[in-house]
N, C-alpha and C. Protein backbone atom coordinates (compact mmCIF):
# COMPACT_ATOMS: atom_id res chain seq x y z
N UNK A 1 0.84 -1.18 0.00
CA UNK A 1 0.00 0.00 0.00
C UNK A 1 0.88 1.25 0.00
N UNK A 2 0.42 2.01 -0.02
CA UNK A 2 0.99 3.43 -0.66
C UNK A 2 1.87 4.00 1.26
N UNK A 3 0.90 3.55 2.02
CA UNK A 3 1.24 4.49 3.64
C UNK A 3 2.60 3.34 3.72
N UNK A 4 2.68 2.20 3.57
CA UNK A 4 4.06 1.25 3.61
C UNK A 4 5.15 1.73 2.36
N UNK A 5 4.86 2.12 1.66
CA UNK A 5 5.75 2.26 0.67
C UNK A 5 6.88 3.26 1.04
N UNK A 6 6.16 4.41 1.45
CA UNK A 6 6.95 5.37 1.55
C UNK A 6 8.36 4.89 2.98
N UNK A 7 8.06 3.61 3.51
CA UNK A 7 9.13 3.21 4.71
C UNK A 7 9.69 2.24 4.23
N UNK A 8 9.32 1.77 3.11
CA UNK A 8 10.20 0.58 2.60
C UNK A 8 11.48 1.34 1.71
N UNK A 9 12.49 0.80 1.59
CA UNK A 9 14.16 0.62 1.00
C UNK A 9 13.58 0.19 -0.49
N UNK A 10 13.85 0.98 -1.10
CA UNK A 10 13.89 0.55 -2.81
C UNK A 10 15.43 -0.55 -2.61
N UNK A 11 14.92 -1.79 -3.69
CA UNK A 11 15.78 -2.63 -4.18
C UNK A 11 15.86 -2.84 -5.31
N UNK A 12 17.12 -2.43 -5.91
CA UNK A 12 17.27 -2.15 -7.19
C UNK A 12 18.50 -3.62 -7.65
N UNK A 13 18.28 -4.21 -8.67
CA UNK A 13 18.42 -4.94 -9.10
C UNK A 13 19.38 -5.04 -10.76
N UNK A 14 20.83 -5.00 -10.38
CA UNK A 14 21.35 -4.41 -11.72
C UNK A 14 22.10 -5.70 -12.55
N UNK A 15 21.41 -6.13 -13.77
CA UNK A 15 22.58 -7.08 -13.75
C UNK A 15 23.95 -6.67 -14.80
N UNK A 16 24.71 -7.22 -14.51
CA UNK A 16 25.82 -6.25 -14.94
C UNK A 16 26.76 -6.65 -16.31
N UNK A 17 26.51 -7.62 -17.10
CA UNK A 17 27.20 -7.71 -18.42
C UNK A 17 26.73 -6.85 -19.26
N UNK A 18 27.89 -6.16 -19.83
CA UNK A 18 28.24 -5.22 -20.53
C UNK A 18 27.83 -3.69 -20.11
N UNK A 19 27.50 -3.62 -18.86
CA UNK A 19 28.03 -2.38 -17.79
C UNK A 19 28.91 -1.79 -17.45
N UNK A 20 29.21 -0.89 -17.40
CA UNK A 20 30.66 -0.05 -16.56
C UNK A 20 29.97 0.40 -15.29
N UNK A 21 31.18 0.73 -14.11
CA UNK A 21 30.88 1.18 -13.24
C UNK A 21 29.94 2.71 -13.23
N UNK A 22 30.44 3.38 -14.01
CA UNK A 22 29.45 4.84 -14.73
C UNK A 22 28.63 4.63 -15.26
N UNK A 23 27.68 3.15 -15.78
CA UNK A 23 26.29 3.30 -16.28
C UNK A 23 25.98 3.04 -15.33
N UNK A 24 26.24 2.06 -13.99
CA UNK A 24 25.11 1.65 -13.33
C UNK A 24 24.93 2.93 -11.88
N UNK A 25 26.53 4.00 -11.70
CA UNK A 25 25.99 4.96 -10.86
C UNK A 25 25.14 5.59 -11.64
N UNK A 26 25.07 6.14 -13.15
CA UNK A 26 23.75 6.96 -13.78
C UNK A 26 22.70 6.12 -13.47
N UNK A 27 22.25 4.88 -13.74
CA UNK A 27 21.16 4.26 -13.80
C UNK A 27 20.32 5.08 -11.83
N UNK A 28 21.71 4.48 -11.39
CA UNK A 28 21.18 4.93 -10.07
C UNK A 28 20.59 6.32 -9.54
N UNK A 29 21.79 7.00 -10.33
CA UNK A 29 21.19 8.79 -9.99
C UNK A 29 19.60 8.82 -10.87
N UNK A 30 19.33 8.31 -12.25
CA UNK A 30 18.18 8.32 -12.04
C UNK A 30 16.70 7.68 -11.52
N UNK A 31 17.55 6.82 -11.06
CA UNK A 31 16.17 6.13 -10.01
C UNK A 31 16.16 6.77 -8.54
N UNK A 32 17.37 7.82 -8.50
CA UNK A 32 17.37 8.63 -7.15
C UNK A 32 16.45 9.44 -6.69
N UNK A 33 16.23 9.94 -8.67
CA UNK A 33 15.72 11.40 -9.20
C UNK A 33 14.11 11.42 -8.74
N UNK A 34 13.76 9.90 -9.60
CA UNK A 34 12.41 9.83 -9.47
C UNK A 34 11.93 9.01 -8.24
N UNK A 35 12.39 8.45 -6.97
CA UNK A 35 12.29 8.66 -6.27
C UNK A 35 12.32 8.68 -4.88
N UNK A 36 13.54 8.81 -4.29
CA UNK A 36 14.29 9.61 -3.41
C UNK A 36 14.43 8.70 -2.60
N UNK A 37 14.05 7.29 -2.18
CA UNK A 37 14.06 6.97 -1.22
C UNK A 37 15.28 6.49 -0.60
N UNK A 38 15.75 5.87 0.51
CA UNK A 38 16.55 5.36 0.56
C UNK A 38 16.54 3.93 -0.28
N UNK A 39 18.09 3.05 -0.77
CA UNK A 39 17.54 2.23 -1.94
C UNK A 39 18.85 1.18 -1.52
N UNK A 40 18.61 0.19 -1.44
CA UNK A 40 19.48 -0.81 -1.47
C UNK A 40 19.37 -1.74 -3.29
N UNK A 41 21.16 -1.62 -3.23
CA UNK A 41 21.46 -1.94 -4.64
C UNK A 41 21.76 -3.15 -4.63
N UNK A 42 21.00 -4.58 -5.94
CA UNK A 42 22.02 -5.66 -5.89
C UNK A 42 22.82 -5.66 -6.95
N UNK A 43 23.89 -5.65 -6.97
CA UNK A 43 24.60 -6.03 -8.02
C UNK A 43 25.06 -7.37 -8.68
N UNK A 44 24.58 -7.88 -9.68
CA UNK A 44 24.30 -9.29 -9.81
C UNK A 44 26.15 -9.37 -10.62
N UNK A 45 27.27 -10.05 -10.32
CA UNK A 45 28.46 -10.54 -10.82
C UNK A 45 29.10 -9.18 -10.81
N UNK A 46 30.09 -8.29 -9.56
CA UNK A 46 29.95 -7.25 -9.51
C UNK A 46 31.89 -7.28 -10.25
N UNK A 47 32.03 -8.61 -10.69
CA UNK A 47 33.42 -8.58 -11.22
C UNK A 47 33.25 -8.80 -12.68
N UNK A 48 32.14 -8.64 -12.88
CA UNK A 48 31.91 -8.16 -14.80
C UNK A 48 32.08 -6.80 -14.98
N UNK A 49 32.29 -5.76 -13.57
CA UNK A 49 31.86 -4.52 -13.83
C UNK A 49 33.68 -3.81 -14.73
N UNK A 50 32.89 -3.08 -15.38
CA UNK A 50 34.78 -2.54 -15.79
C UNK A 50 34.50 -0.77 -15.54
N UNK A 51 35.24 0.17 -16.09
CA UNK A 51 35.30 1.55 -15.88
C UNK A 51 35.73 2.01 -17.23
N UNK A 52 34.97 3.15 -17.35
CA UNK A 52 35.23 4.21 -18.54
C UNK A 52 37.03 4.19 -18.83
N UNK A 53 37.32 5.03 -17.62
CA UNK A 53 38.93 5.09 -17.33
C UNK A 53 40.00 3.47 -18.03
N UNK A 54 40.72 4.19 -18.91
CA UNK A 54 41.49 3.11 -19.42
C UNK A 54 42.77 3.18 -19.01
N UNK A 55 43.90 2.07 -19.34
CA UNK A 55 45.08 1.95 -19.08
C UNK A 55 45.29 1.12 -17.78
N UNK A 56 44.61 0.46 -17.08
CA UNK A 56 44.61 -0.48 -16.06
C UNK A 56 44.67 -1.97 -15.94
N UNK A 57 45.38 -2.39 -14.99
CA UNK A 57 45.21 -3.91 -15.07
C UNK A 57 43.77 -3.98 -14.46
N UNK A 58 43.87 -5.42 -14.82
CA UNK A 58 42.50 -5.96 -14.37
C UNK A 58 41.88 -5.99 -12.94
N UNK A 59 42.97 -6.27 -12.00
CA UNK A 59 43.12 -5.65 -10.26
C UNK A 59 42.85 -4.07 -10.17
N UNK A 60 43.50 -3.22 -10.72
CA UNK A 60 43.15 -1.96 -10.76
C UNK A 60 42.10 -1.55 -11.16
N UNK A 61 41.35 -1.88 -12.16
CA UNK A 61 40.00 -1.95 -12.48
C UNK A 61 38.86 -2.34 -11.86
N UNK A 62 39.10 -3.33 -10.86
CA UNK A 62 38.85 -3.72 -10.05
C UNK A 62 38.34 -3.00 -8.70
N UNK A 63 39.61 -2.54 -8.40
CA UNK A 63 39.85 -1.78 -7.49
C UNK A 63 39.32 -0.29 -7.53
N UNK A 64 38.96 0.39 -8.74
CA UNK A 64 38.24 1.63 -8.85
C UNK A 64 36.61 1.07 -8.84
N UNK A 65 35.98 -0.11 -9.42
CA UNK A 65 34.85 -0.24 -9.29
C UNK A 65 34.72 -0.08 -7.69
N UNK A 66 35.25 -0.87 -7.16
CA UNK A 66 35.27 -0.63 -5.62
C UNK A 66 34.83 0.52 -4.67
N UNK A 67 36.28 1.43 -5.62
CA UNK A 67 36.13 2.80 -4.96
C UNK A 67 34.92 3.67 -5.01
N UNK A 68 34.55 3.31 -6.47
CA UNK A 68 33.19 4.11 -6.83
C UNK A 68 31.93 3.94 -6.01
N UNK A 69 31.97 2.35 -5.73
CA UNK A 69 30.83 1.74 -4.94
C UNK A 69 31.00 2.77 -3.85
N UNK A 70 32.31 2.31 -3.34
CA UNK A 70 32.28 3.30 -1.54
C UNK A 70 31.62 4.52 -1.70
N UNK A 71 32.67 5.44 -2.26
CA UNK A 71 32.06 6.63 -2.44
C UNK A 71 31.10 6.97 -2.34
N UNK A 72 30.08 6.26 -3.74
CA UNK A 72 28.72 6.48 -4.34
C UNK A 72 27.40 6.30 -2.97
N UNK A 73 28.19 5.09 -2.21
CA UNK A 73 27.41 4.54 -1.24
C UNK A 73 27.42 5.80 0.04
N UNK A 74 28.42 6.15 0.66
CA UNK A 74 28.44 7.39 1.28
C UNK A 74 27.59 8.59 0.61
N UNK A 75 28.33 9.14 -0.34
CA UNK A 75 27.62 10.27 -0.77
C UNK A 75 26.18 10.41 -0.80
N UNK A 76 25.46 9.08 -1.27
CA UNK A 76 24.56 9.01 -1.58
C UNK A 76 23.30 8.27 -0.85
N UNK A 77 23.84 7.66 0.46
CA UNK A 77 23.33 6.83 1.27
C UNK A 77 22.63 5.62 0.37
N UNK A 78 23.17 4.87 -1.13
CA UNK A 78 23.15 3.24 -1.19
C UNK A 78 23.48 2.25 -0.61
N UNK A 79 23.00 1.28 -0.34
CA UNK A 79 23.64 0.36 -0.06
C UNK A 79 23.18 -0.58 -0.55
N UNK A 80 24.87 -1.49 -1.25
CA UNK A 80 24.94 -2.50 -2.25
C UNK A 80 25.25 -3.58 -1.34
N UNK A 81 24.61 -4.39 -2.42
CA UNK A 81 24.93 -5.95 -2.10
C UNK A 81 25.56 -6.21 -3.13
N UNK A 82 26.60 -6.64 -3.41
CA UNK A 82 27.15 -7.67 -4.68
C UNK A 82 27.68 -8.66 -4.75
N UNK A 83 27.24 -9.31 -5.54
CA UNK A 83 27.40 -10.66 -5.51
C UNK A 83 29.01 -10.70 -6.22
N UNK A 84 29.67 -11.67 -5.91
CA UNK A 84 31.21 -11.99 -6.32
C UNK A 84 31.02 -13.83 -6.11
N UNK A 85 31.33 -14.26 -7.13
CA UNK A 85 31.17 -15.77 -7.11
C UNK A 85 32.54 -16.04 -7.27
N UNK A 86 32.59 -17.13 -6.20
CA UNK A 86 33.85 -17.87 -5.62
C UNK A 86 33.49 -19.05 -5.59
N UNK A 87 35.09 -19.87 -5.91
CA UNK A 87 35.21 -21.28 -6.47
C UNK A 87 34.31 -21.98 -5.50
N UNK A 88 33.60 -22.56 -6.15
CA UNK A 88 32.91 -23.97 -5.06
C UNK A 88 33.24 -24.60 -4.26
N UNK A 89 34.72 -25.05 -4.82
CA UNK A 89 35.92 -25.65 -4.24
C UNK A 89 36.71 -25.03 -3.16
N UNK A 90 36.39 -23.88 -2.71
CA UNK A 90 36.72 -22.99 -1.69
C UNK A 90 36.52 -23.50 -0.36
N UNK A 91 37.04 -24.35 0.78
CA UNK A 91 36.17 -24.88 1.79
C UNK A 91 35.98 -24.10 2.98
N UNK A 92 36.57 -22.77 3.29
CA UNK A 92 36.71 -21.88 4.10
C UNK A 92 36.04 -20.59 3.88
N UNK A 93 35.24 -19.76 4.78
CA UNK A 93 35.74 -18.41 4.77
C UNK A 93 36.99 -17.95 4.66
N UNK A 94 38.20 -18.29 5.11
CA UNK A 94 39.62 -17.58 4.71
C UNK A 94 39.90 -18.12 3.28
N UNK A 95 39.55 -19.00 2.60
CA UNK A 95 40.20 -19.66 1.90
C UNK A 95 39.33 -18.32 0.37
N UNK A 96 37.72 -18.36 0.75
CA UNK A 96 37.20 -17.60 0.03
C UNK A 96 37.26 -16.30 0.07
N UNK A 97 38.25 -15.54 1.29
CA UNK A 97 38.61 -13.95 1.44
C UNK A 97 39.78 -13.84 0.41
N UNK A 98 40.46 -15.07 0.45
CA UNK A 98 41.84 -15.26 0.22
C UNK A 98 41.68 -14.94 -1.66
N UNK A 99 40.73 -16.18 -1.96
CA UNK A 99 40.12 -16.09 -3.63
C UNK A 99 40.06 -14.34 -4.28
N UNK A 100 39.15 -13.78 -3.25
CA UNK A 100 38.48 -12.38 -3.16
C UNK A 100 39.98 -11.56 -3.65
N UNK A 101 40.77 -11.55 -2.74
CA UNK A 101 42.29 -10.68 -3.05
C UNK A 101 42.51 -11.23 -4.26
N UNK A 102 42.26 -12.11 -5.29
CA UNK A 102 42.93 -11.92 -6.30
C UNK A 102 42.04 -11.41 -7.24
N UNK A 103 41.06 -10.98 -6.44
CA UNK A 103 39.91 -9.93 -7.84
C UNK A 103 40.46 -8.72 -7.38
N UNK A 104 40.68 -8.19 -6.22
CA UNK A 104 40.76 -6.73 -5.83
C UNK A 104 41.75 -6.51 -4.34
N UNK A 105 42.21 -5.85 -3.50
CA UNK A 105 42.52 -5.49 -2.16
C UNK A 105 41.15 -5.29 -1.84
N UNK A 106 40.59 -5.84 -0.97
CA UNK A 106 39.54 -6.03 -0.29
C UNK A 106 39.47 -5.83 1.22
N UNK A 107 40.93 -5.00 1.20
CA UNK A 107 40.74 -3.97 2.62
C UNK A 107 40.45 -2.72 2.20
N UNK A 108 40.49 -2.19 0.77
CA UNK A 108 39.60 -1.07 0.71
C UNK A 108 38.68 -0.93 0.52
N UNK A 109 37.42 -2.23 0.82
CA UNK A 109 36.13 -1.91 1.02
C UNK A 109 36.03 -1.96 2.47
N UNK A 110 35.04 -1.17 2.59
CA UNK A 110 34.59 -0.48 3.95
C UNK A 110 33.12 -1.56 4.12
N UNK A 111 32.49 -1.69 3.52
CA UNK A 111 30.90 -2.84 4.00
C UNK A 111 31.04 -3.99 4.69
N UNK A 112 30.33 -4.59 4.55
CA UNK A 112 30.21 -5.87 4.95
C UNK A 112 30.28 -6.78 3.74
N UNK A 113 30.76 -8.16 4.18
CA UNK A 113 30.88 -9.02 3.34
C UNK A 113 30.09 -10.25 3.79
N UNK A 114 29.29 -10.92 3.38
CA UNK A 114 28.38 -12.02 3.93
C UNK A 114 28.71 -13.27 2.73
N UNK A 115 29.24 -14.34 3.39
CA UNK A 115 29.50 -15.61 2.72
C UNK A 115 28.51 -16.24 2.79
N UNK A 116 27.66 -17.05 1.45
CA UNK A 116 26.36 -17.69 1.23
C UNK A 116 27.28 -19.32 1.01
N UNK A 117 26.92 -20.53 1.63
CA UNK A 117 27.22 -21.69 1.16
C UNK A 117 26.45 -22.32 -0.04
């Protein structure tokens, strides 16, 4: 109903092949536009994402999608979920933080990280 709506968290749902990190913050500024709420983002394979910005390895690229998330997420009060798929074969949480460092430094995200079995 309309009196619940206005207290519910928009969940926005992005899936991300053939995205850059700069379409899906526009996508976002305009679902900000129209309307305002606070909005939790999923990002479906958030290591398909690449960046406008060229001349980077693939870790570095990496590593600015990252940054953008943070940022975007502060500035803007989002908050993302993204999904990052790790080997099956992984039998640990350390073993799957460990996987994680070779997509990005994953001490410069600031969120939370939640492991799904």
């Amino acid at each position: 109903s309309e009196l619940h709506r206005d207290k519910l968290d928009l969940v926005h749902i992005i899936d991300t092949p053939g995205l850059c990190i700069e379409d899906v913050l526009d996508i976002l500024d305009e679902q900000l536009e129209i309307d305002g709420r606070h909005m939790i983002c999923v990002i479906d394979e958030v290591t398909f994402l690449s960046t406008r910005e060229k001349g980077y390895t693939r870790i570095e690229e990496n590593s600015i999608v990252l940054k953008k998330l943070e940022e975007y997420s502060i500035e803007r009060r989002v908050r993302f979920i993204c999904n990052i798929t790790v080997s099956n074969y992984r039998k640990s949480k350390q073993e799957a933080v460990h996987a994680l460092r070779e997509y990005a430094p994953i001490e410069m995200f600031h969120g939370s990280m939640v492991f799904f079995d």
